[in-house]
Protein backbone atom coordinates (compact mmCIF):
# COMPACT_ATOMS: atom_id res chain seq x y z
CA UNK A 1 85.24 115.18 123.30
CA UNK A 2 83.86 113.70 119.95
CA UNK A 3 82.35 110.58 118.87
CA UNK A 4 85.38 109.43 117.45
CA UNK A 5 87.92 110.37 120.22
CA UNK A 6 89.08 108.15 122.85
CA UNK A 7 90.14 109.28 126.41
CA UNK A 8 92.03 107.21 129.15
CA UNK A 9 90.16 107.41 132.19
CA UNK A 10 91.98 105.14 134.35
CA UNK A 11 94.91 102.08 133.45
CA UNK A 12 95.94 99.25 135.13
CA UNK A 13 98.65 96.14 134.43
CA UNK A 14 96.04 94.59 131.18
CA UNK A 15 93.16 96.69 130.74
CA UNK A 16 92.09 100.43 130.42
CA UNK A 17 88.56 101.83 131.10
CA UNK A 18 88.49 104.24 128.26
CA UNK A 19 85.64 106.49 127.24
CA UNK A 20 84.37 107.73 123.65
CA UNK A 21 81.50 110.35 122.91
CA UNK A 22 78.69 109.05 125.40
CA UNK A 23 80.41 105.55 126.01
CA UNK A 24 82.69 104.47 128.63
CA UNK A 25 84.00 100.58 127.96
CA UNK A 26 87.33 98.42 128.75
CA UNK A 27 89.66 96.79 126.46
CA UNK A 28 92.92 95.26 126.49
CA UNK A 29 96.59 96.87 126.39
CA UNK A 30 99.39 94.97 124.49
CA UNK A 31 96.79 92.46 122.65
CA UNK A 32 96.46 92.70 118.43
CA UNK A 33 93.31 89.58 118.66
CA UNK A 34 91.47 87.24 120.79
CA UNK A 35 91.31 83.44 119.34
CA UNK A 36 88.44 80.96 120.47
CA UNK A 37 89.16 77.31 119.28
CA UNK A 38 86.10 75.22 118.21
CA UNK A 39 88.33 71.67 118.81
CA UNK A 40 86.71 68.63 117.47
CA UNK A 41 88.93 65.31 117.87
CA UNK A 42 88.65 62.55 114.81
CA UNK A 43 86.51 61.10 117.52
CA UNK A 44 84.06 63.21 117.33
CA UNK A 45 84.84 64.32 120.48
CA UNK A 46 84.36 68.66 121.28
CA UNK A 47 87.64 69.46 123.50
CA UNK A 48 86.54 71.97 126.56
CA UNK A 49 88.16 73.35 129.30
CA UNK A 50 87.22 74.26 132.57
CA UNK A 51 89.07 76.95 135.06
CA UNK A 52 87.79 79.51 137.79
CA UNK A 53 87.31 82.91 136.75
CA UNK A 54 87.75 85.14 139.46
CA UNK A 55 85.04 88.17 137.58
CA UNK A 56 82.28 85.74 137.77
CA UNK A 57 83.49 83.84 141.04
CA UNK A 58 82.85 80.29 139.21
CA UNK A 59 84.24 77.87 137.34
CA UNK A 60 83.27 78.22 133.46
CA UNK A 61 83.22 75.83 131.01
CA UNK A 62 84.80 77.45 127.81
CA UNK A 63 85.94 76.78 124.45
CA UNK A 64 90.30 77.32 124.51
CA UNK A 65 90.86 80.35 123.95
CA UNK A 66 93.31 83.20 124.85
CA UNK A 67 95.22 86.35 123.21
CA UNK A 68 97.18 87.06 120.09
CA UNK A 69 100.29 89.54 120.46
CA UNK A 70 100.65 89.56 124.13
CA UNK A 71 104.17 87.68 124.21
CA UNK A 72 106.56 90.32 124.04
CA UNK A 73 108.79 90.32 120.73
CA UNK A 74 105.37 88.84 119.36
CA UNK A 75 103.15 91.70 118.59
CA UNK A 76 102.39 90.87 115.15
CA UNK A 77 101.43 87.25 116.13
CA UNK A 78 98.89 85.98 113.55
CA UNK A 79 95.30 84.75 114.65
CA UNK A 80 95.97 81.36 113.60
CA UNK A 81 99.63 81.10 114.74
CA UNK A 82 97.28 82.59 118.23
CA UNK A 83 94.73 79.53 118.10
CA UNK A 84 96.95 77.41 117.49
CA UNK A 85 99.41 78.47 120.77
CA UNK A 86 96.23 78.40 122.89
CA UNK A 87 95.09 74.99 121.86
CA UNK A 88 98.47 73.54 122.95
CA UNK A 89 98.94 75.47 126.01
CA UNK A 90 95.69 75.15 127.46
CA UNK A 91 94.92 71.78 126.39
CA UNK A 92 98.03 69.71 124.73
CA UNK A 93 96.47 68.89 121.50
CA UNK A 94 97.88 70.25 117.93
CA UNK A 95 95.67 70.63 114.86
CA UNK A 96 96.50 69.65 111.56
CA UNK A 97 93.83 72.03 110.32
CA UNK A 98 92.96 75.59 111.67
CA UNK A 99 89.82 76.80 110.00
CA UNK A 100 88.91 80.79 110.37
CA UNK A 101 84.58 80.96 110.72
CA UNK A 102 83.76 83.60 111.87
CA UNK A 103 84.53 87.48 114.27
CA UNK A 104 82.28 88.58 116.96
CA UNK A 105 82.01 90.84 119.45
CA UNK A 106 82.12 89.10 123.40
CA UNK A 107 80.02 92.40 124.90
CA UNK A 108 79.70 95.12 122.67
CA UNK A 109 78.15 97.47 125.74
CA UNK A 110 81.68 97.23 128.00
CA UNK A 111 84.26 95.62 125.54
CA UNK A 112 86.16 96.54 122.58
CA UNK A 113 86.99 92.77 122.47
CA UNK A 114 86.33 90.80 119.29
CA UNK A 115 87.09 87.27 119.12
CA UNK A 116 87.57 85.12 116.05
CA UNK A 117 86.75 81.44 115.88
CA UNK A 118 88.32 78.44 114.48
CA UNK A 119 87.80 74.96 113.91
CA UNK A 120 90.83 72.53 114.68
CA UNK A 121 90.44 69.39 113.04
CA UNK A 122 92.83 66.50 112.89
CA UNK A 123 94.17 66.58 115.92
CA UNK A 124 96.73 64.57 118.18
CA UNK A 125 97.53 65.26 121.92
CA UNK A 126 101.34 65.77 122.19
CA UNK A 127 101.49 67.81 125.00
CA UNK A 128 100.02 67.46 128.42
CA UNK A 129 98.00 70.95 128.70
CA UNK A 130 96.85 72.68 131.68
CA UNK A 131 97.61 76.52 130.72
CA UNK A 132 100.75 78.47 130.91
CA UNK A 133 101.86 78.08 134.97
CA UNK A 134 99.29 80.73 136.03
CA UNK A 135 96.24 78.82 135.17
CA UNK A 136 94.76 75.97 136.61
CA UNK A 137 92.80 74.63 133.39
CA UNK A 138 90.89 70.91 133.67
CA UNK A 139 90.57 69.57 129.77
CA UNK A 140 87.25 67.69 128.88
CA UNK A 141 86.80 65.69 125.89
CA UNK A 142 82.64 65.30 125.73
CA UNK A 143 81.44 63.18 122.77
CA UNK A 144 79.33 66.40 120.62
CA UNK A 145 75.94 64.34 121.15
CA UNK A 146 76.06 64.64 124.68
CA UNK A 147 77.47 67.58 125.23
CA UNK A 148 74.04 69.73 126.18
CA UNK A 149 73.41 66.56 129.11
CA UNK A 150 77.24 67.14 130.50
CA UNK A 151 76.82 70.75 130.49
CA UNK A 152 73.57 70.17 132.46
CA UNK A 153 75.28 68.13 134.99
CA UNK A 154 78.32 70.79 135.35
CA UNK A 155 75.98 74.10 135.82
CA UNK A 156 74.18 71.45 138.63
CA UNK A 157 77.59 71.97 140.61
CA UNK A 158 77.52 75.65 140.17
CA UNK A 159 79.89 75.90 136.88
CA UNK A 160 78.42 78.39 134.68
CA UNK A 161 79.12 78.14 130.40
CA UNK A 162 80.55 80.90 128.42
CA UNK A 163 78.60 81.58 125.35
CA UNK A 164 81.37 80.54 123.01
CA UNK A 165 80.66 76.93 124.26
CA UNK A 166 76.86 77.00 122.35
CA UNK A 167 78.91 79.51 119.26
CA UNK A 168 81.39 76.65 118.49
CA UNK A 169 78.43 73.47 118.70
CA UNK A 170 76.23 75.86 116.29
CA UNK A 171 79.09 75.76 113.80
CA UNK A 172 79.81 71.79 114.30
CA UNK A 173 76.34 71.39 112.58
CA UNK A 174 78.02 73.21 109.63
């Protein structure tokens, strides 16, 4: 097999353990992007969520976030048409600005994933959040100068904080 080629080594319902050249990673069937939203209310308030995630066993606290082209008849769903789904859904509040900063990769040694940012600014809750009926989401809205001392006091009851989190307050100092 070459560098460049990429074999199937075993499939399941979402993901794919694939290998090319030397590498063997996973990545994601039926999904075009991954959105992280950086949500910031007029309040100066950063909007975070909080679920279990059965990989790690824990709760994590997390930016919203979630996939772009997953919803069948919506392949082509653009990234910020993606954000802005995922803020609602997960946590009820619409943006009137959805600001693209920045693509990264989550684990470049088992993922293919990239995720891009954005900031949502101006926003109002209209809806009352929660996820999509198979999540169990809790919504936080932590003032952004004491967000490092509630963080503290979460990973004190065993919650553990996604990288993202420290990503999205790096690019509130913007």
């Amino acid at each position: 097999m070459s560098e460049s080629e990429t074999k199937v080594i075993a499939e399941g319902k979402h993901i794919r353990l694939v290998a090319r050249g030397k590498w063997e990673f996973a990545e994601r069937k039926k999904v075009s992007g991954i959105v992280g939203i950086v949500a910031v209310t007029d309040q100066n308030k950063l909007i975070l969520i909080e679920q279990f995630r059965a990989p790690v066993n824990r709760r994590v606290i997390e930016i919203p976030a979630g996939l772009a082209g997953d919803i069948a008849g919506s392949e082509d769903e653009k990234l910020e048409i993606a954000a802005e789904r995922e803020l609602m859904e997960e946590t009820g509040y619409e943006a009137r600005e959805m600001t693209r900063l920045i693509d990264g990769a989550v684990s470049a040694g088992i993922t293919s994933e990239i995720v891009t940012l954005f900031r949502a600014t101006g926003l109002s809750r209209t809806g009352k959040g929660g996820g999509d009926g198979s999540e169990e989401i809790e919504v936080h809205e932590i003032p952004v100068d004491q967000v490092h001392p509630w963080i503290q006091e979460r990973e004190k009851t065993g919650a553990i904080v996604d990288f993202k989190v420290y990503a999205g307050l790096f690019f509130l100092k913007e």
